[in-house]
PDB file of N, CA and C in Angstrom:
ATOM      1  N   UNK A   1      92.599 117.611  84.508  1.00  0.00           N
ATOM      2  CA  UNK A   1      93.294 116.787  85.472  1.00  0.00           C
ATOM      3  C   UNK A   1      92.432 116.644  86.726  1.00  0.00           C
ATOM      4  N   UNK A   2      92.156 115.321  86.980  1.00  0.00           N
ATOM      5  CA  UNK A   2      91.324 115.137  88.372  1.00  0.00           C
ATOM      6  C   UNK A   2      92.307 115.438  89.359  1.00  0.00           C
ATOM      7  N   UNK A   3      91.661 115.472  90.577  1.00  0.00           N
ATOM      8  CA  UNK A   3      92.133 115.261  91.963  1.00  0.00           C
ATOM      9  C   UNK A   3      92.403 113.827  92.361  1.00  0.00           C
ATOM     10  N   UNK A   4      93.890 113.884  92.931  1.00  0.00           N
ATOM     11  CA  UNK A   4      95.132 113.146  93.054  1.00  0.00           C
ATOM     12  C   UNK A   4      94.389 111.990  94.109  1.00  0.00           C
ATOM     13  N   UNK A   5      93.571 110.593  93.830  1.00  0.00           N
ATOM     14  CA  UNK A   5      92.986 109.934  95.265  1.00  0.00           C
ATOM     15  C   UNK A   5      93.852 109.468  95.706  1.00  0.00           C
ATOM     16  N   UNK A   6      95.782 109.844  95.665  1.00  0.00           N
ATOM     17  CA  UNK A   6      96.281 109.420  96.740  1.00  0.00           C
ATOM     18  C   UNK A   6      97.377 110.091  97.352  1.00  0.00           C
ATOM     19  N   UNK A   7      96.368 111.451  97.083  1.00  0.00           N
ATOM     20  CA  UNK A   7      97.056 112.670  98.013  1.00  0.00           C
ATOM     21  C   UNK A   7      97.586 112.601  99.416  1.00  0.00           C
ATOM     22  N   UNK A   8      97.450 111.669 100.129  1.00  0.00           N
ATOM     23  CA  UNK A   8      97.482 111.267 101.552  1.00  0.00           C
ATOM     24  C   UNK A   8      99.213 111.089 101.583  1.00  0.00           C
ATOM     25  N   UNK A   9      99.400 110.149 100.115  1.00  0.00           N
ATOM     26  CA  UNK A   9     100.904 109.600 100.228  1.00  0.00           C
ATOM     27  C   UNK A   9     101.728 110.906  99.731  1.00  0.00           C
ATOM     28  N   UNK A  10     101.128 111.489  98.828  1.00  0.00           N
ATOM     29  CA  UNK A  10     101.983 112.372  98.191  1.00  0.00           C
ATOM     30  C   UNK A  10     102.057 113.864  98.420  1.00  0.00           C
ATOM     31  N   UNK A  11     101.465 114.516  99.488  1.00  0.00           N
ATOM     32  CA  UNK A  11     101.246 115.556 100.111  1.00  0.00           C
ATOM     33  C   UNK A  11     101.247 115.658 101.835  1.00  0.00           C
ATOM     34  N   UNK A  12     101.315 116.876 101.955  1.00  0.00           N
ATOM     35  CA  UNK A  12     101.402 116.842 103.622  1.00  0.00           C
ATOM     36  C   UNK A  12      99.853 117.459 104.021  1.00  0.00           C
ATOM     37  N   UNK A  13      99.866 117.637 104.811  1.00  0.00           N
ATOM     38  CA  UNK A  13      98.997 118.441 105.955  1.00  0.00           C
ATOM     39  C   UNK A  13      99.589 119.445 105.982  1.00  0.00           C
ATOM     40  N   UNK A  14      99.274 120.855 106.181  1.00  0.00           N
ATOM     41  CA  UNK A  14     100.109 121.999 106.247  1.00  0.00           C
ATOM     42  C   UNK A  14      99.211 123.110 107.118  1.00  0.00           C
ATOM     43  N   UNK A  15      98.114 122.406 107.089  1.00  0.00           N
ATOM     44  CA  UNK A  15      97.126 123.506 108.114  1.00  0.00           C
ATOM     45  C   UNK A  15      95.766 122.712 108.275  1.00  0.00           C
ATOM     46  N   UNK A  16      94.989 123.666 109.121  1.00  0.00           N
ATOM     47  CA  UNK A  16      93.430 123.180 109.097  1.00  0.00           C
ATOM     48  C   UNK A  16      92.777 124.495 108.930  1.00  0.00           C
ATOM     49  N   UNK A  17      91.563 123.994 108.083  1.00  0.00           N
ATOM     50  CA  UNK A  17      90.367 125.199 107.771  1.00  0.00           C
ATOM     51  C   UNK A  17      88.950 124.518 108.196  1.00  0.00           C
ATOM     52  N   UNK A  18      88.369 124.993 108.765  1.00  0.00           N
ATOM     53  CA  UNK A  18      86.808 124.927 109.117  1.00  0.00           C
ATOM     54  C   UNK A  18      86.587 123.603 109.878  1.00  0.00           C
ATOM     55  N   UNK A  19      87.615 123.019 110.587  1.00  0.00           N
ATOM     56  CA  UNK A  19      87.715 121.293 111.012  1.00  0.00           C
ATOM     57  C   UNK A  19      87.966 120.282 110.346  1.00  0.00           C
ATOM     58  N   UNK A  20      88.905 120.999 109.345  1.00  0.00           N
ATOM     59  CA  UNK A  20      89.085 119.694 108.374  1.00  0.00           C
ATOM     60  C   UNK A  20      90.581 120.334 107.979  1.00  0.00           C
ATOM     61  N   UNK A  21      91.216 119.261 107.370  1.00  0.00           N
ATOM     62  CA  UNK A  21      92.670 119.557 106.776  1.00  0.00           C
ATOM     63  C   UNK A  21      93.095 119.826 106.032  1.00  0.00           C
ATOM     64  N   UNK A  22      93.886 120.427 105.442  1.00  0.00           N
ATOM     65  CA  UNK A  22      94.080 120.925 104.072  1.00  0.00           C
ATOM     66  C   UNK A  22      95.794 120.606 103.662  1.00  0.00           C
ATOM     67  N   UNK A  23      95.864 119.425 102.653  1.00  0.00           N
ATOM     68  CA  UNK A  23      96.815 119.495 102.138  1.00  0.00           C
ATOM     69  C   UNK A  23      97.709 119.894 101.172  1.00  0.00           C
ATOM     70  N   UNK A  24      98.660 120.637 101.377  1.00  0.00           N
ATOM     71  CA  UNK A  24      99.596 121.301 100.317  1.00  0.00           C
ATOM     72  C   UNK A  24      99.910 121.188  99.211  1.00  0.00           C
ATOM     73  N   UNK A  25     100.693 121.909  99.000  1.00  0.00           N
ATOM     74  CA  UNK A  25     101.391 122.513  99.189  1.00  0.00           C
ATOM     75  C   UNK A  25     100.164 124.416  98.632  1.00  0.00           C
ATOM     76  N   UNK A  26     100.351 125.366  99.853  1.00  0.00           N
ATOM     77  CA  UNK A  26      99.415 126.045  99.763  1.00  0.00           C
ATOM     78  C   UNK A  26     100.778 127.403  99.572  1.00  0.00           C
ATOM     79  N   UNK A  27     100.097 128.414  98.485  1.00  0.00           N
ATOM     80  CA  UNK A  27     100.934 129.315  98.240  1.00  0.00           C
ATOM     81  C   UNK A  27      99.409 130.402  97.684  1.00  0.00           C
ATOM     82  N   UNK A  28      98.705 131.169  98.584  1.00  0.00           N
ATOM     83  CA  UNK A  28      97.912 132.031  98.444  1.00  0.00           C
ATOM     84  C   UNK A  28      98.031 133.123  97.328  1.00  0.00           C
ATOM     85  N   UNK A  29      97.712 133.408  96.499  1.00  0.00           N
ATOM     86  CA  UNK A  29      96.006 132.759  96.295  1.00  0.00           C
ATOM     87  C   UNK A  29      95.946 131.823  95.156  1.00  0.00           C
ATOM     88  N   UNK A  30      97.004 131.458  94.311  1.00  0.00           N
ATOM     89  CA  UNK A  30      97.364 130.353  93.225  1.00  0.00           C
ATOM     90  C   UNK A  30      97.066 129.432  93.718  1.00  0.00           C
ATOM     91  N   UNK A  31      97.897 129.023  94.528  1.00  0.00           N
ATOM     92  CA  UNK A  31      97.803 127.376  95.093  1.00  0.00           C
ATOM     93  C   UNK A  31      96.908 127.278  96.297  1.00  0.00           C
ATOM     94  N   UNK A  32      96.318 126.593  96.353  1.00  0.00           N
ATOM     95  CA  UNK A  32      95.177 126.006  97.427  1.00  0.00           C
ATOM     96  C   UNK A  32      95.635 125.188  97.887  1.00  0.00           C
ATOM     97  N   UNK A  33      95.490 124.013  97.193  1.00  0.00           N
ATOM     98  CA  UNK A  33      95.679 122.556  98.550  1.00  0.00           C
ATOM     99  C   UNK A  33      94.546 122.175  98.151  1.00  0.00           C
ATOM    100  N   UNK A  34      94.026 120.571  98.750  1.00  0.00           N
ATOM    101  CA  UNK A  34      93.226 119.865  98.673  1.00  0.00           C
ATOM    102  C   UNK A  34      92.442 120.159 100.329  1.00  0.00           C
ATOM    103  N   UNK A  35      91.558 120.082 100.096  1.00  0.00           N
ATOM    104  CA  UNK A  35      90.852 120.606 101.795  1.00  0.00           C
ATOM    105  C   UNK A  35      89.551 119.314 101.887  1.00  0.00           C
ATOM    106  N   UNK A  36      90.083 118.563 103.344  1.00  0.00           N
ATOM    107  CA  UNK A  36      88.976 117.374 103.309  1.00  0.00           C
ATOM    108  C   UNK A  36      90.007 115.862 103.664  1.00  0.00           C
ATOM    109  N   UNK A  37      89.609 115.226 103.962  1.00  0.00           N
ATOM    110  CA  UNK A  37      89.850 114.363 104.008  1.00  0.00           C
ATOM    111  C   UNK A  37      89.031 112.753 103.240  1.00  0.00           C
ATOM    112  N   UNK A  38      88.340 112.335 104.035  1.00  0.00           N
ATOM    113  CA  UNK A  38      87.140 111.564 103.774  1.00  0.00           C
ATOM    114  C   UNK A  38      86.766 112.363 102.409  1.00  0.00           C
ATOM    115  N   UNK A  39      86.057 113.456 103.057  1.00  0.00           N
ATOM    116  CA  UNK A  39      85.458 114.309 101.902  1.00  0.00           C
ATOM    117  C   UNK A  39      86.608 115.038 101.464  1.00  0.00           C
ATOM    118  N   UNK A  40      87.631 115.224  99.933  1.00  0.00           N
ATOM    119  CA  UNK A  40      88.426 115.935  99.547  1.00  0.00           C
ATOM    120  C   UNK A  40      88.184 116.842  98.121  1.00  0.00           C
ATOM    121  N   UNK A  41      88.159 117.622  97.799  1.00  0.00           N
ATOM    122  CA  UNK A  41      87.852 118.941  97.378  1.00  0.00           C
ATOM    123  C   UNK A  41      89.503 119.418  97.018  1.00  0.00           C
ATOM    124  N   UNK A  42      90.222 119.076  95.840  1.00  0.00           N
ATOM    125  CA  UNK A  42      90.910 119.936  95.127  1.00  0.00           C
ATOM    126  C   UNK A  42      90.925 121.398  94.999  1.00  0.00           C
ATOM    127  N   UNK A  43      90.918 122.004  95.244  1.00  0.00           N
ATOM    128  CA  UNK A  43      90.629 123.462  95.297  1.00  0.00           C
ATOM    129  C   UNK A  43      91.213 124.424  94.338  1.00  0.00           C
ATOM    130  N   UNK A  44      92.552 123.676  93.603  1.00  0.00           N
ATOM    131  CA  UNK A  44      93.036 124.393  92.827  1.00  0.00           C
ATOM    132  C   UNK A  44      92.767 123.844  91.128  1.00  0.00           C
ATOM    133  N   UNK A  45      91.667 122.881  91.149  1.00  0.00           N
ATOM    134  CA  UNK A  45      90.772 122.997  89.866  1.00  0.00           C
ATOM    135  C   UNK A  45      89.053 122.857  90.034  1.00  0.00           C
ATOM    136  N   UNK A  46      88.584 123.095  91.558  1.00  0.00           N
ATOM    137  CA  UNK A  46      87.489 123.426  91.833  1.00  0.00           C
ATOM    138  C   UNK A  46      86.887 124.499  91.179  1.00  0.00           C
ATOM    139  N   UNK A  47      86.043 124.647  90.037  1.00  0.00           N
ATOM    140  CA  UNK A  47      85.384 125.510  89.024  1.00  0.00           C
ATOM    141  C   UNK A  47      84.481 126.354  89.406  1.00  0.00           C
ATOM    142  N   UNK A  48      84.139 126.344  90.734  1.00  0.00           N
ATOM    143  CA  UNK A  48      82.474 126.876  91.635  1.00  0.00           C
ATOM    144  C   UNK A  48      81.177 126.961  90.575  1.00  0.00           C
ATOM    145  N   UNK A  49      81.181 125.263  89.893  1.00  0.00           N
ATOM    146  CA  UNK A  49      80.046 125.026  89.498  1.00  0.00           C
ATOM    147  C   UNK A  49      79.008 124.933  89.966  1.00  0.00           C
ATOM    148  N   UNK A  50      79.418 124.161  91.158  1.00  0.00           N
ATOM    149  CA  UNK A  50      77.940 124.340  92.484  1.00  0.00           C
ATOM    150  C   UNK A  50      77.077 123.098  92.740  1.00  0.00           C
ATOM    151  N   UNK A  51      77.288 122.069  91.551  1.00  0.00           N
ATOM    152  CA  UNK A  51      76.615 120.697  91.109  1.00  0.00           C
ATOM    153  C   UNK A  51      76.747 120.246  92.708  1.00  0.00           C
ATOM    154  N   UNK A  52      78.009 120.070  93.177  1.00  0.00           N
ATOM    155  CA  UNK A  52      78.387 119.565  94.813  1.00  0.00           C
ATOM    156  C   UNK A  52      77.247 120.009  95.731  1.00  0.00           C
ATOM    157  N   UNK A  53      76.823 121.535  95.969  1.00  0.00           N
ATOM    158  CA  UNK A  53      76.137 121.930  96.798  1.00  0.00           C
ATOM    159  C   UNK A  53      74.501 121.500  96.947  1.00  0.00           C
ATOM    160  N   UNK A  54      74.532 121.449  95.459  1.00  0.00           N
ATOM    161  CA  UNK A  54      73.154 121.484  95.023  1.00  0.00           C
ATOM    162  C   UNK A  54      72.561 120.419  95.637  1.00  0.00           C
ATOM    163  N   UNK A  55      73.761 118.738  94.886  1.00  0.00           N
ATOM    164  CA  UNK A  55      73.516 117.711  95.090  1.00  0.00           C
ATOM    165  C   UNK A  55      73.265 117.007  96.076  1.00  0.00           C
ATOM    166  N   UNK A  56      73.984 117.276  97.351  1.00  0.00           N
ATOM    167  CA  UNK A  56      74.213 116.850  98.660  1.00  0.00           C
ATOM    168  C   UNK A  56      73.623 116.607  99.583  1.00  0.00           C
ATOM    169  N   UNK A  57      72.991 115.474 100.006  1.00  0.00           N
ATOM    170  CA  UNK A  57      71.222 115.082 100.447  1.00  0.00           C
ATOM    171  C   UNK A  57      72.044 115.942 101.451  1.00  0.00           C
ATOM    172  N   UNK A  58      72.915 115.326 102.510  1.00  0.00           N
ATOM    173  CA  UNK A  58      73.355 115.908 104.226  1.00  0.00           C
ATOM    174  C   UNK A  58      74.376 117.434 104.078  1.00  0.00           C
ATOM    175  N   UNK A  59      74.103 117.983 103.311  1.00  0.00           N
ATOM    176  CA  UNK A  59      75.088 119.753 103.155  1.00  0.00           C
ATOM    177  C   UNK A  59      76.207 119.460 103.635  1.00  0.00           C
ATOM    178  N   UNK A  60      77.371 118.564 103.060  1.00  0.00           N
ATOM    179  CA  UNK A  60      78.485 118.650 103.607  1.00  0.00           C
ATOM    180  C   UNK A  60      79.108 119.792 102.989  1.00  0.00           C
ATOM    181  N   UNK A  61      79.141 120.541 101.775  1.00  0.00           N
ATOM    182  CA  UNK A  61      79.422 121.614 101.641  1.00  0.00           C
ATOM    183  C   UNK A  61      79.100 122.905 101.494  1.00  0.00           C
ATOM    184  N   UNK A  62      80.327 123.516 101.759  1.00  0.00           N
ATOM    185  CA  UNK A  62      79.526 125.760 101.749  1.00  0.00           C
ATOM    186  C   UNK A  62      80.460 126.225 100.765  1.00  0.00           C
ATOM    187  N   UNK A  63      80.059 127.477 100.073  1.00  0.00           N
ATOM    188  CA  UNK A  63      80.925 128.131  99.383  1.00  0.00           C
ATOM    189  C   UNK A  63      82.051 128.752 100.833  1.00  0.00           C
ATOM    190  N   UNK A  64      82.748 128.856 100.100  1.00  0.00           N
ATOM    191  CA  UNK A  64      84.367 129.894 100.988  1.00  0.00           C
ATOM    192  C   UNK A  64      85.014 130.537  99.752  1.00  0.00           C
ATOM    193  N   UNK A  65      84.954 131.873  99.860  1.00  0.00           N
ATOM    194  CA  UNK A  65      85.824 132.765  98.959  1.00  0.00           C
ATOM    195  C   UNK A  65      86.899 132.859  98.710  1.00  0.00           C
ATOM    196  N   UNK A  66      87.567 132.368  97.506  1.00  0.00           N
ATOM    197  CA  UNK A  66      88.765 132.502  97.271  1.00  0.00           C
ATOM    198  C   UNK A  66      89.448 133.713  96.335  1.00  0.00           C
ATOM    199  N   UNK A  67      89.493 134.280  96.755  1.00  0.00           N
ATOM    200  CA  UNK A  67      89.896 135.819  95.716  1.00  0.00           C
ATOM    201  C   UNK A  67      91.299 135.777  95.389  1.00  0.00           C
ATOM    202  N   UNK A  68      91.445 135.811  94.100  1.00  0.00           N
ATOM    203  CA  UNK A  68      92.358 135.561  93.347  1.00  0.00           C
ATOM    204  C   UNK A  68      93.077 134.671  92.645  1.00  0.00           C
ATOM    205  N   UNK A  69      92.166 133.416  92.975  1.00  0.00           N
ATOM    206  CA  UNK A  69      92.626 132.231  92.052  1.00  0.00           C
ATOM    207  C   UNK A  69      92.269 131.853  91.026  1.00  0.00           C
ATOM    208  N   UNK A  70      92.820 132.090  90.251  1.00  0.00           N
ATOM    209  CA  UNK A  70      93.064 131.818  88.902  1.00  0.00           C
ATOM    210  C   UNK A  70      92.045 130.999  88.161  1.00  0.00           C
ATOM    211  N   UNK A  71      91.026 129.849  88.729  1.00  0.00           N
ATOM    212  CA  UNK A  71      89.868 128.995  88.249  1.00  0.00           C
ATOM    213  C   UNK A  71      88.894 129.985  88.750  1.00  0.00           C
ATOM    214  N   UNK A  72      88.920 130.278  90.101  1.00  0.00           N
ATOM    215  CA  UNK A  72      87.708 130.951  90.658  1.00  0.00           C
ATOM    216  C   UNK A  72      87.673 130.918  91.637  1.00  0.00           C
ATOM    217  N   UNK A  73      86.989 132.647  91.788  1.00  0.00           N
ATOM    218  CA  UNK A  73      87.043 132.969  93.463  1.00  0.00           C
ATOM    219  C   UNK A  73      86.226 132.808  94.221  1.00  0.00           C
ATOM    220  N   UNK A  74      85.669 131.359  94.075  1.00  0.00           N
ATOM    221  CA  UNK A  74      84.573 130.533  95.775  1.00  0.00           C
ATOM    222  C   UNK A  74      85.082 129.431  94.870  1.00  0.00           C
ATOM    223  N   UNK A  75      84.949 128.332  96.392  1.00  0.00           N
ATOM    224  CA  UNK A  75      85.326 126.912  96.018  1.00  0.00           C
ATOM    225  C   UNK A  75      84.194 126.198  97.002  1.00  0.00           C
ATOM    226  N   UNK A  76      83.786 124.909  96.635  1.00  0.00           N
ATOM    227  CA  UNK A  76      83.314 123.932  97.417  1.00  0.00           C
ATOM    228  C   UNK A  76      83.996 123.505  98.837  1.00  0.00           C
ATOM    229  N   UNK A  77      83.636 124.331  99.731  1.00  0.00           N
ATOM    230  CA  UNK A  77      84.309 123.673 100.924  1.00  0.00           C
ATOM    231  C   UNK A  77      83.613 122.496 101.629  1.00  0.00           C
ATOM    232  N   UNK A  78      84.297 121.635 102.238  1.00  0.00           N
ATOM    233  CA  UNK A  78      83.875 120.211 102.744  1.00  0.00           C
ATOM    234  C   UNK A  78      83.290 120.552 103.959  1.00  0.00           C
ATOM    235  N   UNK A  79      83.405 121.698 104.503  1.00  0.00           N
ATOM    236  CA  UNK A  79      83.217 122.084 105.619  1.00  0.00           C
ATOM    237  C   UNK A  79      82.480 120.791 106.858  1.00  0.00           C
ATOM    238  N   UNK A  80      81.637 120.798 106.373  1.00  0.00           N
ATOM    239  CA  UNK A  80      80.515 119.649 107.601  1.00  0.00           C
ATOM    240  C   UNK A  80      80.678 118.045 106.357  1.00  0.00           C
ATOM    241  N   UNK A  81      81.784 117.259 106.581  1.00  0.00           N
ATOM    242  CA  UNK A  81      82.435 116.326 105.699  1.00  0.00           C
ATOM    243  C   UNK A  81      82.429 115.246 106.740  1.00  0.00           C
ATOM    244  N   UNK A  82      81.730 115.357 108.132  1.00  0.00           N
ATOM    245  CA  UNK A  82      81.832 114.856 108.818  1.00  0.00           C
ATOM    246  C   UNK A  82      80.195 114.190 108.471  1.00  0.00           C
ATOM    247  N   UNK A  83      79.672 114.562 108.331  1.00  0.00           N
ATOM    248  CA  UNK A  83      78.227 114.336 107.669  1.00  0.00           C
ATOM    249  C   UNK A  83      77.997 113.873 106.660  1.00  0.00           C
ATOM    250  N   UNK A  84      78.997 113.040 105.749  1.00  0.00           N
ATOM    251  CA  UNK A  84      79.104 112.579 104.529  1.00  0.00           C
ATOM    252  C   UNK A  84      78.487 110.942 104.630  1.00  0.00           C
ATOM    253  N   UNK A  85      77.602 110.844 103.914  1.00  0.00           N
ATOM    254  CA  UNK A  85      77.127 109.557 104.015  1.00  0.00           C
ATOM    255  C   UNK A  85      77.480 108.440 102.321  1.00  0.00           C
ATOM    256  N   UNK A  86      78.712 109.106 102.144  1.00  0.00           N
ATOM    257  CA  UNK A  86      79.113 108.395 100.839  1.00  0.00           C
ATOM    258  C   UNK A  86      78.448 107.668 100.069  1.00  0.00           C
ATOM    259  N   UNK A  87      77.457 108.695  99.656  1.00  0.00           N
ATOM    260  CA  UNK A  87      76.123 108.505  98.466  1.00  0.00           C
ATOM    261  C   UNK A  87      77.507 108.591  97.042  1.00  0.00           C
ATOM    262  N   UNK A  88      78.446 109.419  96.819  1.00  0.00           N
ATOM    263  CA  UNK A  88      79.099 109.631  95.800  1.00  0.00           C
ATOM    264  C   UNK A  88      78.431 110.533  95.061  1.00  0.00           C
ATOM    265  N   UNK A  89      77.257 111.213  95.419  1.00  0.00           N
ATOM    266  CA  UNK A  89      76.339 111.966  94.068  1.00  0.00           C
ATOM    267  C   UNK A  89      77.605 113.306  93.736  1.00  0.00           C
ATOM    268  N   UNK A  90      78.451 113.992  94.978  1.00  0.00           N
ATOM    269  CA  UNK A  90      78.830 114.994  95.098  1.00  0.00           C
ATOM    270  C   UNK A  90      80.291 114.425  93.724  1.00  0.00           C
ATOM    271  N   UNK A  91      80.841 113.143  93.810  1.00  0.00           N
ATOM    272  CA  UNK A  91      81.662 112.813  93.113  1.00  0.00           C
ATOM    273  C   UNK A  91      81.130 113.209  91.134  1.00  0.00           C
ATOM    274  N   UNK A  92      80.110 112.384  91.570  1.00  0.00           N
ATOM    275  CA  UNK A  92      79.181 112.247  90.167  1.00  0.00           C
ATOM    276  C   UNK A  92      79.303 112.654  89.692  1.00  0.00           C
ATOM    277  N   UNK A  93      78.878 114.257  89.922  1.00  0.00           N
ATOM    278  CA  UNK A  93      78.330 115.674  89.633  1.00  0.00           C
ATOM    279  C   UNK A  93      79.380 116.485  88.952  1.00  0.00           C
ATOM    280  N   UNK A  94      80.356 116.181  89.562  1.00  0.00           N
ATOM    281  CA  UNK A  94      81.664 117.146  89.681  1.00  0.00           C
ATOM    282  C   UNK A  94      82.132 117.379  88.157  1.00  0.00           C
ATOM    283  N   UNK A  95      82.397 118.529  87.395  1.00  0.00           N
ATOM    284  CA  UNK A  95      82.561 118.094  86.208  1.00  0.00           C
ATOM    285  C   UNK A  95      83.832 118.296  85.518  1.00  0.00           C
ATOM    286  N   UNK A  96      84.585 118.808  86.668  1.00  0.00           N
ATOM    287  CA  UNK A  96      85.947 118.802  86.739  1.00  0.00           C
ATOM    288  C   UNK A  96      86.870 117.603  87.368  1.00  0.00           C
ATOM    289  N   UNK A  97      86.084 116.769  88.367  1.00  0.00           N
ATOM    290  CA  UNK A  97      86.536 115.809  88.783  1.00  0.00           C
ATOM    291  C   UNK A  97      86.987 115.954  90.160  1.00  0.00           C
ATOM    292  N   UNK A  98      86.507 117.178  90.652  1.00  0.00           N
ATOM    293  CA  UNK A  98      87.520 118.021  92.091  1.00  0.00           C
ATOM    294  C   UNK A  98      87.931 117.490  93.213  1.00  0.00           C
ATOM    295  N   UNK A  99      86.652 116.496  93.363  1.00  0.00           N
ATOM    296  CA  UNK A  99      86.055 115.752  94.818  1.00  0.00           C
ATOM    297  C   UNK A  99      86.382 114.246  94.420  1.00  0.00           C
ATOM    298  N   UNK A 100      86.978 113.582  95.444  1.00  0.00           N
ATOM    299  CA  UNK A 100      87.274 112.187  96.037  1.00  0.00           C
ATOM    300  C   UNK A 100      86.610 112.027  97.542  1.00  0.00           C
ATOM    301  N   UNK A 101      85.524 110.996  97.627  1.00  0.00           N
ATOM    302  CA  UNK A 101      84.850 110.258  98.651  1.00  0.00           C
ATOM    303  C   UNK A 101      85.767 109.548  98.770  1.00  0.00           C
ATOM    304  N   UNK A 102      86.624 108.819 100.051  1.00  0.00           N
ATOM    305  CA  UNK A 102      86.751 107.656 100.469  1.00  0.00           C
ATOM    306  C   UNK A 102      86.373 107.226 101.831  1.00  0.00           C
ATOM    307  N   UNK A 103      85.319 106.442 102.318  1.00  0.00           N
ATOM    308  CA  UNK A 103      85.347 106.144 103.263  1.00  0.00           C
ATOM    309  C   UNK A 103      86.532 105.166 104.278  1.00  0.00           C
ATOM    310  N   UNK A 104      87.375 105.293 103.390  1.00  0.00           N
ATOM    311  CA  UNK A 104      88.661 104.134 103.603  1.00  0.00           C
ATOM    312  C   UNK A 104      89.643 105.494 104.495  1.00  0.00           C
ATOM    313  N   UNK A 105      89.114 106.551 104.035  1.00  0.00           N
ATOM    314  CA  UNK A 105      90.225 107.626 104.795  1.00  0.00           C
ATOM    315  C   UNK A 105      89.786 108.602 106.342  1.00  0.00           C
ATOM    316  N   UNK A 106      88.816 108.104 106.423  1.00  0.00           N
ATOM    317  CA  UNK A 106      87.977 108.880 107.245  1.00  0.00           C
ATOM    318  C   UNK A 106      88.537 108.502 108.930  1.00  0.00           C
ATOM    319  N   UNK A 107      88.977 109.029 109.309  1.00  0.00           N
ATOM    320  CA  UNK A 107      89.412 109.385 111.088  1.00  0.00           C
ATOM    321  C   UNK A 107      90.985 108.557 110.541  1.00  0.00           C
ATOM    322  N   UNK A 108      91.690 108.120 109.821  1.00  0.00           N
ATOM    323  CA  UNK A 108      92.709 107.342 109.972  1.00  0.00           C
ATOM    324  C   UNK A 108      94.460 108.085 110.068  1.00  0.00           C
ATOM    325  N   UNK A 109      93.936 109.197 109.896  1.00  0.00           N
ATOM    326  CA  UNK A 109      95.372 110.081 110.160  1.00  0.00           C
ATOM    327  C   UNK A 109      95.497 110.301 112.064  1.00  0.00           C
TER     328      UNK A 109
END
């Protein structure tokens, strides 16, 4: 199952991590949330394959440890998503499907 590209309508905001937002519904350490906006990162079928990190001409992402979730404990964080120059390689790559680019979402909340 990919990540939902219209999580915006169908989820809330419920916190922020590293300058970016993370939408719910978050129930530690099972449930994650989607973290990102512009740049969004599923977290609760994020695999910590790493293809994202590798790929990423401008490092919009870092590992962040997730201990105890059930796929795996580090995920792709969007962290510096502000730096995203929507190449899509990070989409590409993904082989779970985790990550949604939209530049259509970026500053509009």
């Amino acid at each position: 199952m990919a990540i939902d590209p219209n999580f915006e309508e169908s989820r809330e905001v419920v916190e922020e991590h590293e300058g970016h937002r993370v939408w719910g519904p978050v129930e530690e350490p099972e449930t994650l949330g989607i973290h990102g906006t512009h740049v969004a990162v599923d977290f609760d079928i994020c695999l910590e394959d790493g293809a994202c990190l590798e790929d990423c001409p401008v490092d919009v992402f870092e590992w962040v440890e997730t201990p105890g979730h059930p796929e795996s404990e580090r995920k792709a964080d969007p962290a510096n998503e502000s730096q995203c120059i929507d190449c899509m390689l990070c989409v590409d790559v993904c082989p779970v499907d985790a990550i949604d680019v939209d530049p259509g979402r970026e500053n509009r909340i």
